[in-house]
PDB file of N, CA and C in Angstrom:
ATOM      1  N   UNK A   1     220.253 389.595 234.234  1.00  0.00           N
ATOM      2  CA  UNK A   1     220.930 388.761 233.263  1.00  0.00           C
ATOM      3  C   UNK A   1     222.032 387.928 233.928  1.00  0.00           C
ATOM      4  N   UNK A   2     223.058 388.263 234.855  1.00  0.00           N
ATOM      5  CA  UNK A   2     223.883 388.134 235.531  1.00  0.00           C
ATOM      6  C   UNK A   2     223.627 386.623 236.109  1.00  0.00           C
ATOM      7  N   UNK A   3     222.093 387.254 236.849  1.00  0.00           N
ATOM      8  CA  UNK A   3     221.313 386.268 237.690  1.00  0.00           C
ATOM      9  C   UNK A   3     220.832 384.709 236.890  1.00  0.00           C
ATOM     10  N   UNK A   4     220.395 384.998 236.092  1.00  0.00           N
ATOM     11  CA  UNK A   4     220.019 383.706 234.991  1.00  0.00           C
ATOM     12  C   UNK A   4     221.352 382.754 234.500  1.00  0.00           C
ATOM     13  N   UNK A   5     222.757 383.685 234.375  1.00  0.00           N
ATOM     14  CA  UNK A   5     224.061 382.882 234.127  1.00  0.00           C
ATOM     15  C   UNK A   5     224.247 382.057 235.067  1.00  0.00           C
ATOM     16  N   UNK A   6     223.760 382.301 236.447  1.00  0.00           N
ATOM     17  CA  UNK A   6     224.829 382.060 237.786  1.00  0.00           C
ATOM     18  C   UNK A   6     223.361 380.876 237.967  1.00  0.00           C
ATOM     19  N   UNK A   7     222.155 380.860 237.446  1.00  0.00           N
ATOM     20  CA  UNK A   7     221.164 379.489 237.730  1.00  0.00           C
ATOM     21  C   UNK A   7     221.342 378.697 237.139  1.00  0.00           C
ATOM     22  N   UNK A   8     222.118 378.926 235.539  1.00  0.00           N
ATOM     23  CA  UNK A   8     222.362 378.125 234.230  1.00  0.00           C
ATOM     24  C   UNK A   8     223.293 377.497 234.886  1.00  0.00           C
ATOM     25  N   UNK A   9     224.641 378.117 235.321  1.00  0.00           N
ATOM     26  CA  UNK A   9     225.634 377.297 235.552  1.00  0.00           C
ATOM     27  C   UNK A   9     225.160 376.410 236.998  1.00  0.00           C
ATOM     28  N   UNK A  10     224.335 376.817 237.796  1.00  0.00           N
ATOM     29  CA  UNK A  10     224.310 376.313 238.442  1.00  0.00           C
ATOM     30  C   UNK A  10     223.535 374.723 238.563  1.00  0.00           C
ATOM     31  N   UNK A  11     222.668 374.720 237.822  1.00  0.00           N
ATOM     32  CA  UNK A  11     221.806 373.859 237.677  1.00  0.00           C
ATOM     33  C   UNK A  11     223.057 372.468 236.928  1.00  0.00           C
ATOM     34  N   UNK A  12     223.992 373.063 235.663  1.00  0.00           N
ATOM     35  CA  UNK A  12     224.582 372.267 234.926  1.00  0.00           C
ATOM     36  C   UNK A  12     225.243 372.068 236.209  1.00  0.00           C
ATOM     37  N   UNK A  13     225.441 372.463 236.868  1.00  0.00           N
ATOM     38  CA  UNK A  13     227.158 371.903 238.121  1.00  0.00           C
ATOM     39  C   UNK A  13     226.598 370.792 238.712  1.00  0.00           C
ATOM     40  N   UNK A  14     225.151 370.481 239.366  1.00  0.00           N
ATOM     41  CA  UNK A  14     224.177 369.945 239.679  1.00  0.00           C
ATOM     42  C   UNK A  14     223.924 368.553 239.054  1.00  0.00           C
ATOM     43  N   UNK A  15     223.344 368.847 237.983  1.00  0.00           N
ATOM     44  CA  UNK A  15     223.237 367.449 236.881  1.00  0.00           C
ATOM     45  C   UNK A  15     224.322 366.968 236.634  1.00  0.00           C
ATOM     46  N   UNK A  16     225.523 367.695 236.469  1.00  0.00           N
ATOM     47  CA  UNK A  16     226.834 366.355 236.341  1.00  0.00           C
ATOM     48  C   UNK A  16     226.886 365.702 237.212  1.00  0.00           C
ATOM     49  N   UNK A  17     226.877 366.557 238.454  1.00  0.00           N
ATOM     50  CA  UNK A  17     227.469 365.644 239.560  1.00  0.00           C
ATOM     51  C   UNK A  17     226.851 364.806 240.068  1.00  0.00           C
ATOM     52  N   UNK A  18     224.939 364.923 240.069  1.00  0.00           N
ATOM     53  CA  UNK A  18     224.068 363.951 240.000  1.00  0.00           C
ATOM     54  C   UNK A  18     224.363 362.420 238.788  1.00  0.00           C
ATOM     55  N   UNK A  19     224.877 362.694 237.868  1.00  0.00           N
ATOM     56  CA  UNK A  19     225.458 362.061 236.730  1.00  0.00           C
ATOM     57  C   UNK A  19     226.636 361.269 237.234  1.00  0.00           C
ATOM     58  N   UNK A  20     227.326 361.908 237.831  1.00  0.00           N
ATOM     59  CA  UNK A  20     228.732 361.553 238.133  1.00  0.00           C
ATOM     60  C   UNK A  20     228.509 360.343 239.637  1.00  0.00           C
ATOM     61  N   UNK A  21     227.557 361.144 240.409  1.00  0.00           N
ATOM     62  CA  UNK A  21     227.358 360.245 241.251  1.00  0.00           C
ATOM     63  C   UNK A  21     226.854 359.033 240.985  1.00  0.00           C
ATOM     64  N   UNK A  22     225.662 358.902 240.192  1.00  0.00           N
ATOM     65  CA  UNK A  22     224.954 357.776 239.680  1.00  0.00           C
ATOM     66  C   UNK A  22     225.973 356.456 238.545  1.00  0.00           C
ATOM     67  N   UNK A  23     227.030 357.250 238.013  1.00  0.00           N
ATOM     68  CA  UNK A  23     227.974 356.086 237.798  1.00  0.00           C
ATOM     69  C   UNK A  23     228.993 355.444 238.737  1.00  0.00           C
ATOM     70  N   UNK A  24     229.082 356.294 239.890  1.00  0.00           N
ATOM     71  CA  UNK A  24     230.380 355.844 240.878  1.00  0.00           C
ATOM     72  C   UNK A  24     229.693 354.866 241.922  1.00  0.00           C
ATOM     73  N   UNK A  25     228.044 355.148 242.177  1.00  0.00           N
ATOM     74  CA  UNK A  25     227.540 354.250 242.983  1.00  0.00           C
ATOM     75  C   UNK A  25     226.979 353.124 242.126  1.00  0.00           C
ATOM     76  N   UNK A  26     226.941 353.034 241.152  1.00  0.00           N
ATOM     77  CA  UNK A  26     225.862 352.148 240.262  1.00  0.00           C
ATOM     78  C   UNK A  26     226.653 350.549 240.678  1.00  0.00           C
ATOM     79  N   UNK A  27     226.002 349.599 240.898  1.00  0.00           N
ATOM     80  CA  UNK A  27     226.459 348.642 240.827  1.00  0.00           C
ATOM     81  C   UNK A  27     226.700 347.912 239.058  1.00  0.00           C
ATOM     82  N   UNK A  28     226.799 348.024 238.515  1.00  0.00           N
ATOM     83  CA  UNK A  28     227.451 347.617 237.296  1.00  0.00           C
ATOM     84  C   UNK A  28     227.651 345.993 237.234  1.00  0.00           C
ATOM     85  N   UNK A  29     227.425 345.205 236.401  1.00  0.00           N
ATOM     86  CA  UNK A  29     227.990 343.857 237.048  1.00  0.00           C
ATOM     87  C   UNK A  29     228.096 343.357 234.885  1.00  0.00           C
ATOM     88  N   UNK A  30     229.061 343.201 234.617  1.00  0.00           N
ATOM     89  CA  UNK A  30     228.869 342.889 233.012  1.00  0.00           C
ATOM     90  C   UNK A  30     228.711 342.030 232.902  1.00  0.00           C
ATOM     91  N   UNK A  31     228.789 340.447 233.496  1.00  0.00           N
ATOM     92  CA  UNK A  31     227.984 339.215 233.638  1.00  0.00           C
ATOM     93  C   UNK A  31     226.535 339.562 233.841  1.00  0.00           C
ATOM     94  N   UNK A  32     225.950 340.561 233.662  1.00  0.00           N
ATOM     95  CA  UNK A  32     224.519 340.405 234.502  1.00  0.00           C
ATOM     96  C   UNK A  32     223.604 339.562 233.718  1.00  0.00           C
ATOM     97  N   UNK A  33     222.571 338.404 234.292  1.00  0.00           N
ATOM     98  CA  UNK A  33     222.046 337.392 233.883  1.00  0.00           C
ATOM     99  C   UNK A  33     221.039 337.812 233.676  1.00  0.00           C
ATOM    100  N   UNK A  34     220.294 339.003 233.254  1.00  0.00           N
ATOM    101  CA  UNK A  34     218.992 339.345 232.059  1.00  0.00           C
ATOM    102  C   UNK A  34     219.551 340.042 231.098  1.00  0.00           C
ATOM    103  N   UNK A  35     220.969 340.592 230.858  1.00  0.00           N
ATOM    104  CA  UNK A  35     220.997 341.461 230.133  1.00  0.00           C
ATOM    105  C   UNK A  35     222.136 340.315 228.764  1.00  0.00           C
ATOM    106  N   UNK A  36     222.172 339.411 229.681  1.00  0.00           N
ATOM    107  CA  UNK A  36     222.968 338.740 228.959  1.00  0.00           C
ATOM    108  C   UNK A  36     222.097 337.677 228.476  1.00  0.00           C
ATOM    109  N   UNK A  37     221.017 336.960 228.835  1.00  0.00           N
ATOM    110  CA  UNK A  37     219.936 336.125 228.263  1.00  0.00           C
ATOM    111  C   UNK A  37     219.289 336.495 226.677  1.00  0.00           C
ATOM    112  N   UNK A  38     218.782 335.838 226.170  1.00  0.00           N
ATOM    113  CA  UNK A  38     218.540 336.254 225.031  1.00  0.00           C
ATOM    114  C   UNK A  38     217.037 336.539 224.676  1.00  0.00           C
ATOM    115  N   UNK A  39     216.817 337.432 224.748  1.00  0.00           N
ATOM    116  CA  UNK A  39     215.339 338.111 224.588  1.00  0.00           C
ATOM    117  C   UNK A  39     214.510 338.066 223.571  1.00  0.00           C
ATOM    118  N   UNK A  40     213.308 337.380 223.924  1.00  0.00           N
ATOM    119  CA  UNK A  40     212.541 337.060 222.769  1.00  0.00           C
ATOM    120  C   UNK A  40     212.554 336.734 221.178  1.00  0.00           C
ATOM    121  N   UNK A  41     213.662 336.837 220.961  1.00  0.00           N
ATOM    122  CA  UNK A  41     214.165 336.228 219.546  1.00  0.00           C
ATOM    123  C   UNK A  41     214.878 334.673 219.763  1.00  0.00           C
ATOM    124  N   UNK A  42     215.300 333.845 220.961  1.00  0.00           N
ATOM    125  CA  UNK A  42     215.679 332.620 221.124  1.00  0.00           C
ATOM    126  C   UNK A  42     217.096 332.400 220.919  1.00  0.00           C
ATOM    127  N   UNK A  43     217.741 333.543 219.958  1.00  0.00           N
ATOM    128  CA  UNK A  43     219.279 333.370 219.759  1.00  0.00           C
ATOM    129  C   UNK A  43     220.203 333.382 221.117  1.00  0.00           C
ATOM    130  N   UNK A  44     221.211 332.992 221.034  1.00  0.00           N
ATOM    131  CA  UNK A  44     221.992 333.200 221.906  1.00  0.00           C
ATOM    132  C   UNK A  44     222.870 334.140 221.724  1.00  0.00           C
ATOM    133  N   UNK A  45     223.010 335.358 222.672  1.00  0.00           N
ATOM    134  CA  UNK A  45     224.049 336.625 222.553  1.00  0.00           C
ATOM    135  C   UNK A  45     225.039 336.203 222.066  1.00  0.00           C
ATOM    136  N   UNK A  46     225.652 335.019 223.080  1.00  0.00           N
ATOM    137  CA  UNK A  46     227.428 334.989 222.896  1.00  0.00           C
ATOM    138  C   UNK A  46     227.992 333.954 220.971  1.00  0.00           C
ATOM    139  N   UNK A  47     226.647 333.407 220.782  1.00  0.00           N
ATOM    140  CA  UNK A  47     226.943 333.004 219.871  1.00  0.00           C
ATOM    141  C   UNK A  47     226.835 333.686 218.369  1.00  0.00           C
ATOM    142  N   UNK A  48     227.544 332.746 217.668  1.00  0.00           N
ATOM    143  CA  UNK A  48     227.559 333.773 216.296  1.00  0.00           C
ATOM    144  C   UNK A  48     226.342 334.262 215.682  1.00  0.00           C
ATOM    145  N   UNK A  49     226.475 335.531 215.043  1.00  0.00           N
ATOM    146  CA  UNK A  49     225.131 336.176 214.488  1.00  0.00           C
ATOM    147  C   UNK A  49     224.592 335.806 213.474  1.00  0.00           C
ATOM    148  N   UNK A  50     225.611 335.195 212.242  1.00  0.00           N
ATOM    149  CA  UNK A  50     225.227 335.070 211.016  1.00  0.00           C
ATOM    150  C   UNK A  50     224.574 333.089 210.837  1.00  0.00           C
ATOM    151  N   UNK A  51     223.649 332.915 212.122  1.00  0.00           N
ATOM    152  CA  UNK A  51     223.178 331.437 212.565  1.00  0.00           C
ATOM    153  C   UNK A  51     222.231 331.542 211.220  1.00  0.00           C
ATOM    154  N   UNK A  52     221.235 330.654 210.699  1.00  0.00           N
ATOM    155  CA  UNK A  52     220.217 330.480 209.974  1.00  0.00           C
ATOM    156  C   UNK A  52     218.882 330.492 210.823  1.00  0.00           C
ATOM    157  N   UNK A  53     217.866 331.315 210.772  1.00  0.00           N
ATOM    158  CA  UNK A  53     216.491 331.431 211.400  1.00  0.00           C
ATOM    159  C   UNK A  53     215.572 330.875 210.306  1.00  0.00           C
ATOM    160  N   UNK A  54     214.513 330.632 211.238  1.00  0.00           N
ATOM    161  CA  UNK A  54     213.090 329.683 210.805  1.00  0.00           C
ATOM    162  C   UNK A  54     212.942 331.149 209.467  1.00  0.00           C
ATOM    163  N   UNK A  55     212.779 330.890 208.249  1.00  0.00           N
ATOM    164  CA  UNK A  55     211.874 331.968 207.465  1.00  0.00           C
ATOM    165  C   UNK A  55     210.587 331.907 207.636  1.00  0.00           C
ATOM    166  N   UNK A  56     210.204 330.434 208.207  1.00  0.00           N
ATOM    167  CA  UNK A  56     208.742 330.595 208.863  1.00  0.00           C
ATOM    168  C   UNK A  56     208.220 331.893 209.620  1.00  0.00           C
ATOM    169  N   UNK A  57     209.106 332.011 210.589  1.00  0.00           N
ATOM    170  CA  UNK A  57     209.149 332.980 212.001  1.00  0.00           C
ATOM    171  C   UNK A  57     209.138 334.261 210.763  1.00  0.00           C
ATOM    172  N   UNK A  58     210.022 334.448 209.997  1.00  0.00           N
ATOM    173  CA  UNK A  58     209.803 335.605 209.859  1.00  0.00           C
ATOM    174  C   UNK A  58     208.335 336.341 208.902  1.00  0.00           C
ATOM    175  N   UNK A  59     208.041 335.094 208.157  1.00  0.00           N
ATOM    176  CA  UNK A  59     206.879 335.533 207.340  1.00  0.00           C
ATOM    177  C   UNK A  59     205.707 335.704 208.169  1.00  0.00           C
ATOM    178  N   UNK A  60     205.860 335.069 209.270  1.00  0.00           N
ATOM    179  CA  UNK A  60     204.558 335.422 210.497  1.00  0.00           C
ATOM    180  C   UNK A  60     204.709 336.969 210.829  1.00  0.00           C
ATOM    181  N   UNK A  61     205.849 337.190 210.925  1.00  0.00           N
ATOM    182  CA  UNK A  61     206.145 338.086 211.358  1.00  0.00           C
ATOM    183  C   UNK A  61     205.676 339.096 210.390  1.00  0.00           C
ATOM    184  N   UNK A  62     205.752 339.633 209.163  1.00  0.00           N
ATOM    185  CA  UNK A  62     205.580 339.870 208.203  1.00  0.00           C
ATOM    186  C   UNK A  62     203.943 340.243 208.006  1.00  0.00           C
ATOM    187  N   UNK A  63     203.334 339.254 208.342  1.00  0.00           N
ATOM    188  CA  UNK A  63     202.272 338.995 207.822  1.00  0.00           C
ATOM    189  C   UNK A  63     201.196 339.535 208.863  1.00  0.00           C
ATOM    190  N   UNK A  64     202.055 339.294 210.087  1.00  0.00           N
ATOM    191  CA  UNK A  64     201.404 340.303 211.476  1.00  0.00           C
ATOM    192  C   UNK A  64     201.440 341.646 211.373  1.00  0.00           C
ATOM    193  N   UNK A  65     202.793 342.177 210.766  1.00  0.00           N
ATOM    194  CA  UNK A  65     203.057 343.880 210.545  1.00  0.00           C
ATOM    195  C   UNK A  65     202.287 344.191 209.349  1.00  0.00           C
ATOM    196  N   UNK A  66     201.479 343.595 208.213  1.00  0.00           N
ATOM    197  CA  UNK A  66     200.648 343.980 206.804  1.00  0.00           C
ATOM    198  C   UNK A  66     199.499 344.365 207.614  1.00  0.00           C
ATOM    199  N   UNK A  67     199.110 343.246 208.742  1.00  0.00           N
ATOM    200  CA  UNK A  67     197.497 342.890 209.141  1.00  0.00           C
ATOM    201  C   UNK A  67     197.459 343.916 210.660  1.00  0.00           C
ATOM    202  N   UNK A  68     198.488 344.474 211.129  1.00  0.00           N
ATOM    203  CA  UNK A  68     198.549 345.453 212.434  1.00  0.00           C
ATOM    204  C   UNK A  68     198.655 347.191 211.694  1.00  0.00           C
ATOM    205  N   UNK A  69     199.242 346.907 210.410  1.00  0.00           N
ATOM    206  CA  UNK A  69     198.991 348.428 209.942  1.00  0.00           C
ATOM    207  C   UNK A  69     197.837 348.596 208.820  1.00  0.00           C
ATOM    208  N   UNK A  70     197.187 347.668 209.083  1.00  0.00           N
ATOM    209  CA  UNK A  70     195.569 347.589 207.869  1.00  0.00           C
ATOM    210  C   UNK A  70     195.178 348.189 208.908  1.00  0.00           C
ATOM    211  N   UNK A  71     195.069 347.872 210.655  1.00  0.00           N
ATOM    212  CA  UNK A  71     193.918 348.215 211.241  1.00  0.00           C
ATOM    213  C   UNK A  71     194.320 349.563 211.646  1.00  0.00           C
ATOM    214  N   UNK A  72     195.503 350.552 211.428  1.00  0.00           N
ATOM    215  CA  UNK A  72     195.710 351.610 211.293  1.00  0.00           C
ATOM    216  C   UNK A  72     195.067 352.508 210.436  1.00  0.00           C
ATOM    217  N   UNK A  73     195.380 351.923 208.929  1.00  0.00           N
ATOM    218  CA  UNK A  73     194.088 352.078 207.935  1.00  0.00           C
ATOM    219  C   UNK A  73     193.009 352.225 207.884  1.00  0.00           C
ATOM    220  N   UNK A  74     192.198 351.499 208.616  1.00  0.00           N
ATOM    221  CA  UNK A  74     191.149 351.482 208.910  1.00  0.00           C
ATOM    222  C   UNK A  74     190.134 352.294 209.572  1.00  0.00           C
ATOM    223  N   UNK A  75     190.976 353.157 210.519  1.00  0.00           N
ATOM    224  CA  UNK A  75     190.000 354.279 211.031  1.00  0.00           C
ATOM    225  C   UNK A  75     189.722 355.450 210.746  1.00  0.00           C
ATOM    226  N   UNK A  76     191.294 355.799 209.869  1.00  0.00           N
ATOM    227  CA  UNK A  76     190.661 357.120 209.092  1.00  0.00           C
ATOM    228  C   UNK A  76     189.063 356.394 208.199  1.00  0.00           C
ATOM    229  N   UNK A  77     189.134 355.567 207.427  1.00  0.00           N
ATOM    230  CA  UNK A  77     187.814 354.857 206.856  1.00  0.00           C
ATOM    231  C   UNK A  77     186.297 355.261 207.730  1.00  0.00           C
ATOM    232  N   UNK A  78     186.566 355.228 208.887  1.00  0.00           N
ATOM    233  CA  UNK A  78     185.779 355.525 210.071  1.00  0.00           C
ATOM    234  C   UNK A  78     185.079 356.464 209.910  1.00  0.00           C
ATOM    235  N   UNK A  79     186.504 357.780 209.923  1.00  0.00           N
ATOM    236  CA  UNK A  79     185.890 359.355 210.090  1.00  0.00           C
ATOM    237  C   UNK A  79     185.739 359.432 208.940  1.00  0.00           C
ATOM    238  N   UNK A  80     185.746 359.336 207.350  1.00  0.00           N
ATOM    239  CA  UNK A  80     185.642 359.166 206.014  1.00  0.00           C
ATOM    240  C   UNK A  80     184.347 359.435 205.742  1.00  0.00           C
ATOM    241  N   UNK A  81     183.411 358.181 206.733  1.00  0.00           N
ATOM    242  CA  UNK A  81     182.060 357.974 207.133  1.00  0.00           C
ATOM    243  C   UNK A  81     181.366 359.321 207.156  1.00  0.00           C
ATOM    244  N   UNK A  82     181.686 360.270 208.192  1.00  0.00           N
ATOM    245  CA  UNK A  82     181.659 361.442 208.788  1.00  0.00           C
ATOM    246  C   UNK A  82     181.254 362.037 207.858  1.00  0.00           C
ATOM    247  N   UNK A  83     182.669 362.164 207.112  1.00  0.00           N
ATOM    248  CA  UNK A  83     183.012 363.641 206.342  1.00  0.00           C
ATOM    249  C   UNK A  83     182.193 363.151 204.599  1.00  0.00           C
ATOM    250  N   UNK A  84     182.130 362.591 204.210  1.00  0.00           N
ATOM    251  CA  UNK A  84     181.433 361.987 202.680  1.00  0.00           C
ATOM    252  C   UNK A  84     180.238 361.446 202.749  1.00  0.00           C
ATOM    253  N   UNK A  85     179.899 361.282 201.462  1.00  0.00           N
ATOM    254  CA  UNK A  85     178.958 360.733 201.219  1.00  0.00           C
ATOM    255  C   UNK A  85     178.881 359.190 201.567  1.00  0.00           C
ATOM    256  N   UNK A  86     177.528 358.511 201.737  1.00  0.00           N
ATOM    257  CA  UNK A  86     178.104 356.714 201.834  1.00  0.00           C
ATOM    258  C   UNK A  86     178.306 356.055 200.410  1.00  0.00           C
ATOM    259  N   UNK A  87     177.961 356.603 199.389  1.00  0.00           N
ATOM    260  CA  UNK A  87     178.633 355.811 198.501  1.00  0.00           C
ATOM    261  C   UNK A  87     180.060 355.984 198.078  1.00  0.00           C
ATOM    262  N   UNK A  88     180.578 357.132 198.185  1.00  0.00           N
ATOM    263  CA  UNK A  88     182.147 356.923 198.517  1.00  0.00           C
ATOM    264  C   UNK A  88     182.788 356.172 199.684  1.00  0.00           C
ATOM    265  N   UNK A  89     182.298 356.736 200.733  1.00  0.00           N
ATOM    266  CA  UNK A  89     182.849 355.664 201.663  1.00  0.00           C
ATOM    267  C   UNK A  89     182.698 354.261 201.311  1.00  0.00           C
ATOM    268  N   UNK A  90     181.491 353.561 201.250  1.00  0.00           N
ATOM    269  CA  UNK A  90     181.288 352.309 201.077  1.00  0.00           C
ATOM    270  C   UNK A  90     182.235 351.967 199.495  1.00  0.00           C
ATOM    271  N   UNK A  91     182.267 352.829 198.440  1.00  0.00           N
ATOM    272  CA  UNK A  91     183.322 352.152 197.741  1.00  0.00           C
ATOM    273  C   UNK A  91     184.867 352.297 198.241  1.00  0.00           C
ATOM    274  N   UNK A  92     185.105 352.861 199.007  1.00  0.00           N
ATOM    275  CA  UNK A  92     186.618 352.741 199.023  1.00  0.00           C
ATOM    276  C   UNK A  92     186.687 352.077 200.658  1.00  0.00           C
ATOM    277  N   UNK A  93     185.890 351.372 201.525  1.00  0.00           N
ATOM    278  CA  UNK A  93     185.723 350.040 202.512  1.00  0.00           C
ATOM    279  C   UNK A  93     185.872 349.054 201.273  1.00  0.00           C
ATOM    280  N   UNK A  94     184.629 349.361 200.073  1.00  0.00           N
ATOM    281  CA  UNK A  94     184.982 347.783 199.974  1.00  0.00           C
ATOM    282  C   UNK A  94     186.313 347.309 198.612  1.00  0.00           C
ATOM    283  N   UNK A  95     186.770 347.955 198.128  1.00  0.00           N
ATOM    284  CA  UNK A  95     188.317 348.097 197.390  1.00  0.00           C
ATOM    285  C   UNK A  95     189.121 347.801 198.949  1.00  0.00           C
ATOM    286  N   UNK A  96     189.072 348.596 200.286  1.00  0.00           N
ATOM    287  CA  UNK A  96     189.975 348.056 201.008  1.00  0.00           C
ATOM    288  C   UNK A  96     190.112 346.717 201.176  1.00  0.00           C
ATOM    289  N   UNK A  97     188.593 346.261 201.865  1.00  0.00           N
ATOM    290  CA  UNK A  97     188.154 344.868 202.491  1.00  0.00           C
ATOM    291  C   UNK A  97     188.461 344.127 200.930  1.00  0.00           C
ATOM    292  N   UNK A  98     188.488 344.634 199.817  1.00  0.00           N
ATOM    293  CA  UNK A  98     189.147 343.270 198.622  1.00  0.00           C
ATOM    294  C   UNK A  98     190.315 343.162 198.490  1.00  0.00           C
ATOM    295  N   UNK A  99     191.519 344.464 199.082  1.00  0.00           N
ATOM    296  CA  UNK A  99     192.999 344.138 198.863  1.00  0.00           C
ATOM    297  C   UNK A  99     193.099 343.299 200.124  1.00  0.00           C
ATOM    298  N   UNK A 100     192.586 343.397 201.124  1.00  0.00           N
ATOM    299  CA  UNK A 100     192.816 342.262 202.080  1.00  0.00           C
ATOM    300  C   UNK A 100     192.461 341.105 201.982  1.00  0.00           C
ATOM    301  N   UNK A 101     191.395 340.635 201.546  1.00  0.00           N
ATOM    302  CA  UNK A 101     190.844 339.397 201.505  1.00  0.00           C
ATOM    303  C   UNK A 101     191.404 338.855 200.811  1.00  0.00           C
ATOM    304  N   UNK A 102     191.793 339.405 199.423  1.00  0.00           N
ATOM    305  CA  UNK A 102     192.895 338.845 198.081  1.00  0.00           C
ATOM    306  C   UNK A 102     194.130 338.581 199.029  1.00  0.00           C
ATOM    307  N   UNK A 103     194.679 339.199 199.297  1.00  0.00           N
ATOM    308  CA  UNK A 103     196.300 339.103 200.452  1.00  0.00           C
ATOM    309  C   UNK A 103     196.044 337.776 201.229  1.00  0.00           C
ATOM    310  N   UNK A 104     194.997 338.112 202.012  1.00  0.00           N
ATOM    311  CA  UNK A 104     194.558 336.459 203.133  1.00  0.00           C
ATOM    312  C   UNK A 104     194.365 335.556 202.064  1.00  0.00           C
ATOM    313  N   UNK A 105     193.915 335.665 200.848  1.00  0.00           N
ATOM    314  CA  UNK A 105     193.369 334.208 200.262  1.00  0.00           C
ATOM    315  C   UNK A 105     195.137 334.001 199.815  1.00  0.00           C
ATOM    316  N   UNK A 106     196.028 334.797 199.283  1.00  0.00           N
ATOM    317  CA  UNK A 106     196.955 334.799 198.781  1.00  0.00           C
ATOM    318  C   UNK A 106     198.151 334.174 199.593  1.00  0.00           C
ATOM    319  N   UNK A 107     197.735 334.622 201.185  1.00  0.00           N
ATOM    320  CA  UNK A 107     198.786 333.615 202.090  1.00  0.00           C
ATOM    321  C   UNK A 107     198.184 332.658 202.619  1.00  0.00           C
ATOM    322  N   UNK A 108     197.134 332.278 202.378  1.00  0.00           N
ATOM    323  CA  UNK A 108     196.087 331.334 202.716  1.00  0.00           C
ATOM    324  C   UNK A 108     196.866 330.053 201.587  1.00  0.00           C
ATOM    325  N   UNK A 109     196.886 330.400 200.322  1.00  0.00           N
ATOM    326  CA  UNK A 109     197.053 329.278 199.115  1.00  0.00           C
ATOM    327  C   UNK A 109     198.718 329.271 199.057  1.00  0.00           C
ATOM    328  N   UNK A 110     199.374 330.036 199.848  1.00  0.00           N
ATOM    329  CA  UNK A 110     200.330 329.571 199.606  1.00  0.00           C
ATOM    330  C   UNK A 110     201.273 328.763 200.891  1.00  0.00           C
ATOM    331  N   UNK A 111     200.217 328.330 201.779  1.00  0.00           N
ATOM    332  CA  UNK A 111     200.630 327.898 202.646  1.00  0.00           C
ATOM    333  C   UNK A 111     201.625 328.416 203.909  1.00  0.00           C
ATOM    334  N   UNK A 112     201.157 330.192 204.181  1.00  0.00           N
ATOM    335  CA  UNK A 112     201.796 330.914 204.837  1.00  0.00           C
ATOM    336  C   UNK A 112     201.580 330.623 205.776  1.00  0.00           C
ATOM    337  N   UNK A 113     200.111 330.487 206.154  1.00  0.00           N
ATOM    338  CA  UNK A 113     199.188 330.369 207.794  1.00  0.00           C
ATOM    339  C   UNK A 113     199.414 328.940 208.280  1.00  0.00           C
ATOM    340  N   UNK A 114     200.540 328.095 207.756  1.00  0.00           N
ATOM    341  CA  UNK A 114     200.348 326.846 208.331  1.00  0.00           C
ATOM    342  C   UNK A 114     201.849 326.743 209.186  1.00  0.00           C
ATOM    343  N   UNK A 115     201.465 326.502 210.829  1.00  0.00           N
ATOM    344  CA  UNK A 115     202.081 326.870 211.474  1.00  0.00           C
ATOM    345  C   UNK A 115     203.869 325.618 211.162  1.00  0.00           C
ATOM    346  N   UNK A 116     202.652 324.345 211.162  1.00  0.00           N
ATOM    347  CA  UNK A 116     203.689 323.380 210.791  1.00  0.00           C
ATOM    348  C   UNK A 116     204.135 322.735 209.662  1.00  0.00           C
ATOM    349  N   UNK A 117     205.428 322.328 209.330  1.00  0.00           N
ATOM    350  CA  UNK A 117     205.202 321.966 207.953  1.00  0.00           C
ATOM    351  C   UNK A 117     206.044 320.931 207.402  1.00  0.00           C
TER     352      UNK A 117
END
């Protein structure tokens, strides 16, 4: 028991100072020119936050996260196949494939998918 205290502490004495070392050598630089660039959103860090963005940008955006977690959806549908009969499966594919198609015709007519405007 003794023995397991004296590896515990030892190991923690270890990782700080591995810790401790890795901040005293780190080069650090708070100007640094990627961390300060503005990453894939186009804003600028140093400038103010409360700017006005495209609502375009964001309904794409939007409309990418409905249509990236359908195809999540979609594979339990897969194993569904498996485990049921096909006329259950095939009715609840095609109730899926109609809340989507209604949704696409729905950002389709309202002029969601049009990039320019």
């Amino acid at each position: 028991m003794l023995m397991i205290t004296y590896l515990s502490i030892l190991i923690f004495l270890i990782s700080n100072i591995m810790m401790l070392l890795s901040v005293i050598l780190s080069k650090k630089t708070f100007s640094d020119r990627e961390k300060s660039s503005p990453f894939e959103c186009g804003f600028d860090p140093k400038s103010f936050a409360r700017i006005p963005f495209s609502i375009h940008f964001f309904l794409i955006t939007v409309i990418f996260l409905i249509f990236d977690v359908e195809i999540a959806l979609i594979f339990p549908i897969i194993n569904l196949f498996k485990m049921t009969n096909f006329y259950l499966w095939s009715l609840t594919s095609f109730f899926f494939i109609c809340i989507l198609i209604l949704g696409l015709y729905y950002e389709w007519n309202q002029n969601m998918l049009n990039w320019t405007n």
